[in-house]
C-alpha atoms as a PDB file:
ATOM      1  CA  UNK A   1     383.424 183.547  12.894  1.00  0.00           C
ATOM      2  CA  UNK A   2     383.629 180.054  12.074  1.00  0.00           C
ATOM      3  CA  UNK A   3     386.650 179.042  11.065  1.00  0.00           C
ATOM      4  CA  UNK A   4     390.054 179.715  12.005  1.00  0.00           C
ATOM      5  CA  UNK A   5     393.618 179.301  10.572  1.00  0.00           C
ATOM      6  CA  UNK A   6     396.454 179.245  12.832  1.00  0.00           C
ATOM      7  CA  UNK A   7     399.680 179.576  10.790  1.00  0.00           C
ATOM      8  CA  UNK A   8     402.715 177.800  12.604  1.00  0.00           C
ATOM      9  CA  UNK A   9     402.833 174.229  14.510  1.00  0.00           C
ATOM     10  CA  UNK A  10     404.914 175.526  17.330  1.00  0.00           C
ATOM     11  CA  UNK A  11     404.343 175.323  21.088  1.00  0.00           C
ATOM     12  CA  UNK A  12     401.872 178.234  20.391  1.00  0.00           C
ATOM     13  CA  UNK A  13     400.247 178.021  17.220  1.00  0.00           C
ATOM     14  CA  UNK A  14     399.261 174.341  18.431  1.00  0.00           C
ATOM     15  CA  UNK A  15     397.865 176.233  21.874  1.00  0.00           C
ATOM     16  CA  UNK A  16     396.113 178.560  19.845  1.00  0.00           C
ATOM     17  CA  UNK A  17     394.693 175.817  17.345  1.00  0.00           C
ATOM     18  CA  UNK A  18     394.049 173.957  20.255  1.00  0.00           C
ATOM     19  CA  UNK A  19     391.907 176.750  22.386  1.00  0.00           C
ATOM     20  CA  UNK A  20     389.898 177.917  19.352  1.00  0.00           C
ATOM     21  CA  UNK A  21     388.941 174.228  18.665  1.00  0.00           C
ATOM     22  CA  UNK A  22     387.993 173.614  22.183  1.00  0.00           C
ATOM     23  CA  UNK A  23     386.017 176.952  22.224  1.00  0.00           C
ATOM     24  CA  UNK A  24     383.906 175.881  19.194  1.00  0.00           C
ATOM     25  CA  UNK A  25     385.675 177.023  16.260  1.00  0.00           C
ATOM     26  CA  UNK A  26     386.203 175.007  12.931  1.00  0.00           C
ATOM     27  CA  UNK A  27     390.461 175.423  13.344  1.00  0.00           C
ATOM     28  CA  UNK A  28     393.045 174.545  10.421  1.00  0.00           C
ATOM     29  CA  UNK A  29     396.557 174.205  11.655  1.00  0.00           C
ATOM     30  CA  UNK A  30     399.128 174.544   8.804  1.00  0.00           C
ATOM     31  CA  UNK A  31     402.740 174.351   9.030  1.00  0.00           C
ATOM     32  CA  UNK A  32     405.209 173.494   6.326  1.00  0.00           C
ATOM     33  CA  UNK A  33     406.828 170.733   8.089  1.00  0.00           C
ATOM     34  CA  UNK A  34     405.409 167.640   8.416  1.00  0.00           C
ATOM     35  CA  UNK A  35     407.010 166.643  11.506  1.00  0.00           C
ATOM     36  CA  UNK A  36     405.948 170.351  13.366  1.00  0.00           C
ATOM     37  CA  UNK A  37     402.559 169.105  12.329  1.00  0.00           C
ATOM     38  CA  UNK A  38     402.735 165.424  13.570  1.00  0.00           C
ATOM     39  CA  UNK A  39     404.213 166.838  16.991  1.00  0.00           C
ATOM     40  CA  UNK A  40     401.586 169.624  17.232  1.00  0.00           C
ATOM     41  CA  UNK A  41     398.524 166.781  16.838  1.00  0.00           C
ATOM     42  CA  UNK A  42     400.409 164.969  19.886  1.00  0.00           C
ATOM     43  CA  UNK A  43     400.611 167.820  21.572  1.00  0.00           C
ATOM     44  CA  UNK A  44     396.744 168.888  21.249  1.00  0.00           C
ATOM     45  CA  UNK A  45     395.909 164.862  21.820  1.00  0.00           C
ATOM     46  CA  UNK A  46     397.954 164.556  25.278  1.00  0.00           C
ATOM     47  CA  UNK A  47     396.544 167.695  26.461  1.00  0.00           C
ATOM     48  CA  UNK A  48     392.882 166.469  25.593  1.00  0.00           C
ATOM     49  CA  UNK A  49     393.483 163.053  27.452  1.00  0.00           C
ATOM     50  CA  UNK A  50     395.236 164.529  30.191  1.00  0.00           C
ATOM     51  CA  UNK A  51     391.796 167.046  30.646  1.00  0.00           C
ATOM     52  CA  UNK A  52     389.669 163.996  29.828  1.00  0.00           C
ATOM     53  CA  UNK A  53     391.579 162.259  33.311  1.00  0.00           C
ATOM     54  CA  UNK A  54     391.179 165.046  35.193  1.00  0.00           C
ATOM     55  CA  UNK A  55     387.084 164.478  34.171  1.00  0.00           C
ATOM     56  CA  UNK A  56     387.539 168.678  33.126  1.00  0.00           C
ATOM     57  CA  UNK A  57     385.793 167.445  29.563  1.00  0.00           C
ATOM     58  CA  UNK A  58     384.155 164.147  28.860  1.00  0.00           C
ATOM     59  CA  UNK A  59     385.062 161.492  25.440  1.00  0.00           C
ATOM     60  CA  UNK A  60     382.073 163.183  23.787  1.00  0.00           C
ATOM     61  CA  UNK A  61     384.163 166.671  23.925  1.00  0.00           C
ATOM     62  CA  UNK A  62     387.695 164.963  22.486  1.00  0.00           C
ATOM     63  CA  UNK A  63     385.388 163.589  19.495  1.00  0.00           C
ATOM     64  CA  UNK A  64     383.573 167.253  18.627  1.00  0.00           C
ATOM     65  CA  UNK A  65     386.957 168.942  19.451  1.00  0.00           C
ATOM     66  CA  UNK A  66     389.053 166.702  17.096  1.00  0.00           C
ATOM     67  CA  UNK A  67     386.289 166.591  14.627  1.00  0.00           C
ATOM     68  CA  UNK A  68     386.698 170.781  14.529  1.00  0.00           C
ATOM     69  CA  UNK A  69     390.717 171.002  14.303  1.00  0.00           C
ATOM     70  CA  UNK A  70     392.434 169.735  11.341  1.00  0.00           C
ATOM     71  CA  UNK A  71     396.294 170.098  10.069  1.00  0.00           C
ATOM     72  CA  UNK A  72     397.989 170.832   6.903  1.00  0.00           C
ATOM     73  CA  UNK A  73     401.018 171.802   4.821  1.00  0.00           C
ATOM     74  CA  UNK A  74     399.214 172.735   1.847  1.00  0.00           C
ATOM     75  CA  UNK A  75     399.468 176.334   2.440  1.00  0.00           C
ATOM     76  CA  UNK A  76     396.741 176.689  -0.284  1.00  0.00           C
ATOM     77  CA  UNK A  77     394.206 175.211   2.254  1.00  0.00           C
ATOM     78  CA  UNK A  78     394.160 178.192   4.335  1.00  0.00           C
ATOM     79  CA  UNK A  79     391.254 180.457   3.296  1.00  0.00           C
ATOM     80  CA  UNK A  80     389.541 181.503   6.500  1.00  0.00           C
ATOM     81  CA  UNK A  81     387.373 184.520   8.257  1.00  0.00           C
ATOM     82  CA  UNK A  82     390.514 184.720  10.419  1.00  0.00           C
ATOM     83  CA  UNK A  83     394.372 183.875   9.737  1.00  0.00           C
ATOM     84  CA  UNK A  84     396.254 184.289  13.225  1.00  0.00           C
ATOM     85  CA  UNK A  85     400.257 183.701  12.232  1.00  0.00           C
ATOM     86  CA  UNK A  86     402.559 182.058  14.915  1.00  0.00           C
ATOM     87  CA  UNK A  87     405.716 181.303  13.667  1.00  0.00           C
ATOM     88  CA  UNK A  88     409.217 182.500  14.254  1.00  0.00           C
ATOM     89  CA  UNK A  89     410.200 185.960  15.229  1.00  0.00           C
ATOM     90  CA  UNK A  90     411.523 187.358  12.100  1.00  0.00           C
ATOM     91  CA  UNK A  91     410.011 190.042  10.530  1.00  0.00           C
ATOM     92  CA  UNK A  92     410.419 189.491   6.709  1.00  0.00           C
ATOM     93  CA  UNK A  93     409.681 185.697   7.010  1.00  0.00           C
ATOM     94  CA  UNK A  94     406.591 187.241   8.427  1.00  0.00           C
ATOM     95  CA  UNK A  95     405.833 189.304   5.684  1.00  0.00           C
ATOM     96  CA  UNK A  96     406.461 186.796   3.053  1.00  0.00           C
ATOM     97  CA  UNK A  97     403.956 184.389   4.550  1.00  0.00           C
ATOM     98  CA  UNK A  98     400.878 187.060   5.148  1.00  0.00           C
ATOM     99  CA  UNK A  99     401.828 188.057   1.403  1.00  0.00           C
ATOM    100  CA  UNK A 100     400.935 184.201   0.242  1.00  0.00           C
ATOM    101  CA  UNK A 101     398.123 184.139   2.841  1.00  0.00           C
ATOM    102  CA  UNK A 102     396.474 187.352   1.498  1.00  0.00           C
ATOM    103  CA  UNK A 103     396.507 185.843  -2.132  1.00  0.00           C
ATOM    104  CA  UNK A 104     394.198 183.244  -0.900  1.00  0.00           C
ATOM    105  CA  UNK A 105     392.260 185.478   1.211  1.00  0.00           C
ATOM    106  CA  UNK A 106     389.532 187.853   0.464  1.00  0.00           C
ATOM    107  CA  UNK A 107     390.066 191.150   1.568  1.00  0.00           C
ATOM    108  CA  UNK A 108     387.502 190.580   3.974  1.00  0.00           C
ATOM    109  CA  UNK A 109     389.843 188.076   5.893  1.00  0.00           C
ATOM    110  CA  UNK A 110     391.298 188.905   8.841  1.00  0.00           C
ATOM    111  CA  UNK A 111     394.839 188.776   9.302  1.00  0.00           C
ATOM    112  CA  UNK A 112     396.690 188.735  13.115  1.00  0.00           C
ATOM    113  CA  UNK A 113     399.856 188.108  14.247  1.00  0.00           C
ATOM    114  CA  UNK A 114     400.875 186.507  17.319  1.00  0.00           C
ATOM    115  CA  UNK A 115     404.420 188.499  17.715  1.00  0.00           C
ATOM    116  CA  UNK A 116     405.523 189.973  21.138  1.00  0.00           C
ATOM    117  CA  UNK A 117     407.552 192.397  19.880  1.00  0.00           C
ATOM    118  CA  UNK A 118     407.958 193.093  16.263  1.00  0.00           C
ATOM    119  CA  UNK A 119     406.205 196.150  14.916  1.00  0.00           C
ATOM    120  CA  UNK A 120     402.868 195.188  13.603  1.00  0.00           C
ATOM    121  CA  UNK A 121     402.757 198.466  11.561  1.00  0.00           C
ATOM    122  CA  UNK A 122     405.369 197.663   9.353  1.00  0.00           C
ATOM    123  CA  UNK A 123     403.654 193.652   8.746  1.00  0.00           C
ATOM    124  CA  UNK A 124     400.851 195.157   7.816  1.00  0.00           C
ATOM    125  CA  UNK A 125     402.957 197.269   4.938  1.00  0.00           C
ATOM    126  CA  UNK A 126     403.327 193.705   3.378  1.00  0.00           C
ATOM    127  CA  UNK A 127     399.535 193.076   3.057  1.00  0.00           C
ATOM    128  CA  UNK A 128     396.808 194.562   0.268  1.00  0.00           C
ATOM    129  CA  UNK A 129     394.227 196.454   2.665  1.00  0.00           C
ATOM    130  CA  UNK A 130     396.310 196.763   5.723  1.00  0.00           C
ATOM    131  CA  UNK A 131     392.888 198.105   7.789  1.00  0.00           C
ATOM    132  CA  UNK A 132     391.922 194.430   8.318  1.00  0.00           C
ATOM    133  CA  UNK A 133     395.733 193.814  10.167  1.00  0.00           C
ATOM    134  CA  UNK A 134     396.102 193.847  13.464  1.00  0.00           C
ATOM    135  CA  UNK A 135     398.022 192.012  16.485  1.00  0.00           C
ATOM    136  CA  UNK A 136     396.849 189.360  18.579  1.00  0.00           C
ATOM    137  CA  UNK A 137     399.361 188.151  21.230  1.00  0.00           C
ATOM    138  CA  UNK A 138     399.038 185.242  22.703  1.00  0.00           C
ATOM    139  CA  UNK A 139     400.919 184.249  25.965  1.00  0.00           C
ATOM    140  CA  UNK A 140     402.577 180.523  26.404  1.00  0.00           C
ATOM    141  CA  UNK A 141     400.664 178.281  27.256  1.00  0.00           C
ATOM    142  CA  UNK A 142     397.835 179.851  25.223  1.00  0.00           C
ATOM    143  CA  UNK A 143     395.658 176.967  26.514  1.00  0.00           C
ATOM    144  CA  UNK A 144     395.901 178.181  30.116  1.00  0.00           C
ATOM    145  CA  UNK A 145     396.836 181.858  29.956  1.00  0.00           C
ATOM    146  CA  UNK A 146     393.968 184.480  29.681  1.00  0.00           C
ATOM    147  CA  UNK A 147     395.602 187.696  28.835  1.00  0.00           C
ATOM    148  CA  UNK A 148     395.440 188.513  24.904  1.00  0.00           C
ATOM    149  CA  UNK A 149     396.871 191.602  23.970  1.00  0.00           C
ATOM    150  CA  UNK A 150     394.908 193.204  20.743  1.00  0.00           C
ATOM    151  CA  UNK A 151     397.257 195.345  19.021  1.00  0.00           C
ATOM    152  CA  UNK A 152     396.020 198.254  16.410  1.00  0.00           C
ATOM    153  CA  UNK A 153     397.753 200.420  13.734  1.00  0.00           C
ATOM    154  CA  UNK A 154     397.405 203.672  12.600  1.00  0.00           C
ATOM    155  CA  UNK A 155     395.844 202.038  10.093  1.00  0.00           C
ATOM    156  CA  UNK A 156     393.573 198.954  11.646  1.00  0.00           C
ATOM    157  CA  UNK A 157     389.817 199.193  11.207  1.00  0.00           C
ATOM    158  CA  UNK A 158     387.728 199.781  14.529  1.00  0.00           C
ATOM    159  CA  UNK A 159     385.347 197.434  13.345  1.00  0.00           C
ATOM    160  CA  UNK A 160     388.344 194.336  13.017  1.00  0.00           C
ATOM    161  CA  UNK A 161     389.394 195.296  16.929  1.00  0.00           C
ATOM    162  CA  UNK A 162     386.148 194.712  17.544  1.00  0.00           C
ATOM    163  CA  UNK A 163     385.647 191.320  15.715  1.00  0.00           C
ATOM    164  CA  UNK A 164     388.700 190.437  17.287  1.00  0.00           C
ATOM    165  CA  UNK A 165     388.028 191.232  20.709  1.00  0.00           C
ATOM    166  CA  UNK A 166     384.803 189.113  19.955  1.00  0.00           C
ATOM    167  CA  UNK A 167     386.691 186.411  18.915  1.00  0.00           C
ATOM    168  CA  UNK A 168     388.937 186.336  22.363  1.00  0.00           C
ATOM    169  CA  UNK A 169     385.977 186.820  24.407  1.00  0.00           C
ATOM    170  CA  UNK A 170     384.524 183.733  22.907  1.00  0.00           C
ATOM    171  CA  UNK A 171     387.839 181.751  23.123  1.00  0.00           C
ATOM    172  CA  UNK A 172     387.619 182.553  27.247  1.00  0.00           C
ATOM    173  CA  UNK A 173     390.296 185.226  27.025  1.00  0.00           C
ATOM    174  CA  UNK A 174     390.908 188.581  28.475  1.00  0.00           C
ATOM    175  CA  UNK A 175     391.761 191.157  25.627  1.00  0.00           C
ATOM    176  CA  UNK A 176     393.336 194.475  25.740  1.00  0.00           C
ATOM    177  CA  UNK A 177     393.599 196.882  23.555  1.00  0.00           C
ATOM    178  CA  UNK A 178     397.479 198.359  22.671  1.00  0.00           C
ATOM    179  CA  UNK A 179     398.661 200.393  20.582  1.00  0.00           C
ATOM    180  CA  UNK A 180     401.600 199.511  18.276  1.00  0.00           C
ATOM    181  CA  UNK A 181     404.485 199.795  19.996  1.00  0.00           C
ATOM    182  CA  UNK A 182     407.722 197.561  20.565  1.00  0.00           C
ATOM    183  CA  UNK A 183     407.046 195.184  23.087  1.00  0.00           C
ATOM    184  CA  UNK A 184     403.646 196.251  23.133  1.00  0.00           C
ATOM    185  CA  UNK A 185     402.464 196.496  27.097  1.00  0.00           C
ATOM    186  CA  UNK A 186     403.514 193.286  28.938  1.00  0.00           C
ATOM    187  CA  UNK A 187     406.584 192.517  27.253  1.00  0.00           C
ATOM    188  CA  UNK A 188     407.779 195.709  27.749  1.00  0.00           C
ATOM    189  CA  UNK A 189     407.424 195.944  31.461  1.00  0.00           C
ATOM    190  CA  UNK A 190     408.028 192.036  31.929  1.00  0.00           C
ATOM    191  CA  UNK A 191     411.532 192.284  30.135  1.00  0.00           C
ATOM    192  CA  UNK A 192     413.320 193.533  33.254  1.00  0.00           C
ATOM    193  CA  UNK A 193     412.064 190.554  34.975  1.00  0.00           C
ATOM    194  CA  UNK A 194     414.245 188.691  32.951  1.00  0.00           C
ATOM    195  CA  UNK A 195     417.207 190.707  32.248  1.00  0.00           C
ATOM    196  CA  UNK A 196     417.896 191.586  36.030  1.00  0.00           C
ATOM    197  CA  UNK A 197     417.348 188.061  37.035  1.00  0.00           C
ATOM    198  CA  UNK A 198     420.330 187.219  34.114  1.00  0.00           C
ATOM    199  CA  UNK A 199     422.645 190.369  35.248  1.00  0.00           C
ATOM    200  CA  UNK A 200     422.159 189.186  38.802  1.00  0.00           C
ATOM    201  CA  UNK A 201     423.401 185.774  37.356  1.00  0.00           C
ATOM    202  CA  UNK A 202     426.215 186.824  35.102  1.00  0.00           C
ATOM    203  CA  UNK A 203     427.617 188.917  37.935  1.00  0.00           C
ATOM    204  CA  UNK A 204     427.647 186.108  40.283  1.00  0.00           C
ATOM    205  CA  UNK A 205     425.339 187.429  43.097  1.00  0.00           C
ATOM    206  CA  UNK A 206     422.827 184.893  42.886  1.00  0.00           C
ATOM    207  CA  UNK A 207     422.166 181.550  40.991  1.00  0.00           C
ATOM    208  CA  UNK A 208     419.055 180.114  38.722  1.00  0.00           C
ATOM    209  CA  UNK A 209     417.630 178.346  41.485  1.00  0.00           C
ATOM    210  CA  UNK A 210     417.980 180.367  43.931  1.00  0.00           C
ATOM    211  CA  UNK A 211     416.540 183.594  42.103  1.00  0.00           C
ATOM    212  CA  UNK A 212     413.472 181.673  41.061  1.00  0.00           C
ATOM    213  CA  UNK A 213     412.609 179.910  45.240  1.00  0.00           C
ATOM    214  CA  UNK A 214     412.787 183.901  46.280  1.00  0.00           C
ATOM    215  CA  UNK A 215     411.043 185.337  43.224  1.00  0.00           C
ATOM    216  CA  UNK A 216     408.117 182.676  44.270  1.00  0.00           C
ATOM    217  CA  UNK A 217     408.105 183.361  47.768  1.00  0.00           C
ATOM    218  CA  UNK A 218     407.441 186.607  47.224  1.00  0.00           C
ATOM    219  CA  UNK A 219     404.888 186.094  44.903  1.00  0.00           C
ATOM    220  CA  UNK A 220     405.305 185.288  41.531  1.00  0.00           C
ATOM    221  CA  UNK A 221     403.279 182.377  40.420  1.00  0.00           C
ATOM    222  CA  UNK A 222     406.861 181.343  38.399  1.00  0.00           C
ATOM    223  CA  UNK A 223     410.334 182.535  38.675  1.00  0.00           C
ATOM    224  CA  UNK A 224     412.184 184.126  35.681  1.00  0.00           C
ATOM    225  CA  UNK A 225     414.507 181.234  34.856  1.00  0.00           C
ATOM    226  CA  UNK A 226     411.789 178.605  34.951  1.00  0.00           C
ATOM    227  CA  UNK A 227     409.954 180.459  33.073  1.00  0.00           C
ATOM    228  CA  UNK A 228     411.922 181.867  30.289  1.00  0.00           C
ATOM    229  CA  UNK A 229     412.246 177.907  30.143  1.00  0.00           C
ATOM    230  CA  UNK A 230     409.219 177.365  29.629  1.00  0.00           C
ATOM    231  CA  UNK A 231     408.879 180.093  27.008  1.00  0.00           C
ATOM    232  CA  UNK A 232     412.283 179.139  25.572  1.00  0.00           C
ATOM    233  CA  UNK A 233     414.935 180.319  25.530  1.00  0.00           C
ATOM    234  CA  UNK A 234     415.108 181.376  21.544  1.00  0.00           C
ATOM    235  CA  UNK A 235     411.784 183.310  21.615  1.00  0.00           C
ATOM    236  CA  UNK A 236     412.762 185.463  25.033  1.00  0.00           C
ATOM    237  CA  UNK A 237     416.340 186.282  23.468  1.00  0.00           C
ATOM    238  CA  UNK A 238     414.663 187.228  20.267  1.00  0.00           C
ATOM    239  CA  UNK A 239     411.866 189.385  22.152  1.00  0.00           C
ATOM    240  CA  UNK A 240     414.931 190.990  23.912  1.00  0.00           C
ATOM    241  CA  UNK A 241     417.091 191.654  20.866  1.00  0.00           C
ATOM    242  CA  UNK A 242     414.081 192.995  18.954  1.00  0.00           C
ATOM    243  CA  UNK A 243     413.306 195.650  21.769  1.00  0.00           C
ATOM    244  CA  UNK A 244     417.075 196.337  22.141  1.00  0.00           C
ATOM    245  CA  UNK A 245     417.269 197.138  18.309  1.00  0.00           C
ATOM    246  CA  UNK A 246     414.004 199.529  18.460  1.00  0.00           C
ATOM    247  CA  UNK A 247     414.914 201.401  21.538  1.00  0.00           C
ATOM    248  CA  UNK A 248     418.232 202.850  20.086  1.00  0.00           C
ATOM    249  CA  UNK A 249     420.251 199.918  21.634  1.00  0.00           C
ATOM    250  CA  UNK A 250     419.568 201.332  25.143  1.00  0.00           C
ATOM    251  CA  UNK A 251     421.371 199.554  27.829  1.00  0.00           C
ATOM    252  CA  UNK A 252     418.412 198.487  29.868  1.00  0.00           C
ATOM    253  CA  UNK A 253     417.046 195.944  26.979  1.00  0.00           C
ATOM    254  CA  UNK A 254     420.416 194.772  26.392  1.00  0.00           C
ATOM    255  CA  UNK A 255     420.785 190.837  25.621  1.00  0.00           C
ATOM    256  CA  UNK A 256     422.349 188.843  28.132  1.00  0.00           C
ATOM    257  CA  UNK A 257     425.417 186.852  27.396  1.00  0.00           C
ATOM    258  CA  UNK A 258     424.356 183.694  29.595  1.00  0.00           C
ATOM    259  CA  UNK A 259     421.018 183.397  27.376  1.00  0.00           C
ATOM    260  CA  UNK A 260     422.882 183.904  24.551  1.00  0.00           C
ATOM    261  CA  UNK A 261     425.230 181.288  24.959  1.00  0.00           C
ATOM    262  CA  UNK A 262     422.241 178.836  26.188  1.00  0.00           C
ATOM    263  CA  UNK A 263     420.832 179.638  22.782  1.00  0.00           C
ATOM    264  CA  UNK A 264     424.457 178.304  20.893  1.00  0.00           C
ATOM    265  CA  UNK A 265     424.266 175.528  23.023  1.00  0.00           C
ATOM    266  CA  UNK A 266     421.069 174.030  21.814  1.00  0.00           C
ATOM    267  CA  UNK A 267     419.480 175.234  25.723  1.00  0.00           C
ATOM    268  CA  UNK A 268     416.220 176.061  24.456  1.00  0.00           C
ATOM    269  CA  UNK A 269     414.649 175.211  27.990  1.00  0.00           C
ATOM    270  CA  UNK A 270     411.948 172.600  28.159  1.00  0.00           C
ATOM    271  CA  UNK A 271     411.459 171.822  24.631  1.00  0.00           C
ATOM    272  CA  UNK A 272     415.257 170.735  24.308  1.00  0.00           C
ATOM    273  CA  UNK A 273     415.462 168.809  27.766  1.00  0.00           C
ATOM    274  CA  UNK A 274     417.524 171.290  29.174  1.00  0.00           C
ATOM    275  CA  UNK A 275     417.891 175.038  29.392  1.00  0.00           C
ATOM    276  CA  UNK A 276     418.481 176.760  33.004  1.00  0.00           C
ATOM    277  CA  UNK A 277     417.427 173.612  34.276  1.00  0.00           C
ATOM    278  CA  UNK A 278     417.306 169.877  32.955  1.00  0.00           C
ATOM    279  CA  UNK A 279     414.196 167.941  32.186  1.00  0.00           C
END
């Protein structure tokens, strides 16, 4: 492949953009919003510098890279071997924008999304040749993060899994094949991290802080309240909710009230200044 599009100027669609560009890859960013796009170029030019001080790349690297990523909100512009879609997590916004993106594709194109827990079999219902559909889930921050969870259909082609394992090799990722499932394999085991971590909170037996120091001494490289934080808060209540809804409302994926209320209060976690913690 040559060039990617990344669909969404979030926290990871501009991770993604950025990790493709740095791994060789002409990259088009496109988001609707001009200001997600003017944040996401920050975002990708901080990260370079701060990799360029660290003497992990040299100037000669932040030319080629920013010479192979570009942005856009012409939605037109993004014709590509490979369209990977990070935007919010809900499902028929989803569908609407694969829809426009598979007008401008040929069926050729590959089309991934980057959800953690929506059902990739029923995107792919939205989409002309839904063989060429698959999932490819990212984790935050896509820059650093290795694990890349491939995610296949009923209906996805071998020969795209393979292409698209290809593609996360190349990008310095390790992929894994799923199948289509809610929560697919991490998110479903990980989600208990979280949600016993907010009981324990809601019930008064422990607080943020001191859940995450123990959680870290005993050997998690982050504990659950810094990092649903760093994940924010928004995306880990929606990744809860949806796996809630498609397990029959079963009481171990059940929201929590604290996260919820962080969400009403504008406590996305980092991205806001403040979430569990204050920044």
């Amino acid at each position: 492949m040559t060039r990617i599009i990344v669909c969404g100027a979030g926290t990871m669609g501009s991770g993604i953009a950025e990790t493709a560009a740095r791994s060789g890859f002409k990259t088009l960013l496109f988001d609707p919003q001009q200001e997600a796009i003017d944040r996401a170029a920050n975002q990708i030019r901080n990260n370079l510098n701060s990799l360029y001080e660290k003497q992990k790349i040299s100037s000669s690297d932040i030319k080629d890279i920013n010479e192979r990523v570009s942005f856009t909100t012409d939605i037109s512009e993004c014709a590509g071997e490979l369209v990977i879609e990070a935007i919010i997590e809900d499902i028929e916004i989803k569908k609407k924008l694969f829809h426009q993106i598979a007008e401008i594709n040929t069926e050729e194109t590959i089309l991934a999304s980057n959800t953690s827990s929506l059902s990739i079999t029923e995107i792919a219902k939205a989409v002309p040749h839904p063989g060429r559909f698959c999932g490819m889930h990212f984790f935050n921050p896509a820059t650093l993060m290795k694990l890349v969870e491939i995610v296949r259909t009923e209906a996805t082609d071998p020969g795209v899994i393979e292409k698209t394992l290809n593609l996360a090799v190349a990008m310095g990722k390790t992929p894994v094949v799923c199948k289509d499932s809610p929560g697919f394999i991490v998110n479903r085991v990980a989600r208990h991290y979280y949600l016993e971590a907010l009981e324990l909170a809601e019930k008064g037996i422990c607080e943020f802080a001191q859940a995450d120091r123990l959680m870290e001494n005993a050997g998690f490289k982050m504990g659950p309240f810094k990092l649903m934080d760093l994940i924010g808060n928004d995306i880990n209540f929606a990744v809860t909710r949806s796996l809630y809804e498609a397990y029959g409302k079963a009481m171990r994926f059940r929201p929590s009230a604290i996260q919820e209320e962080k969400i009403r209060n504008g406590e996305l976690g980092r991205k806001t200044g403040k979430g569990y913690y204050t920044y």
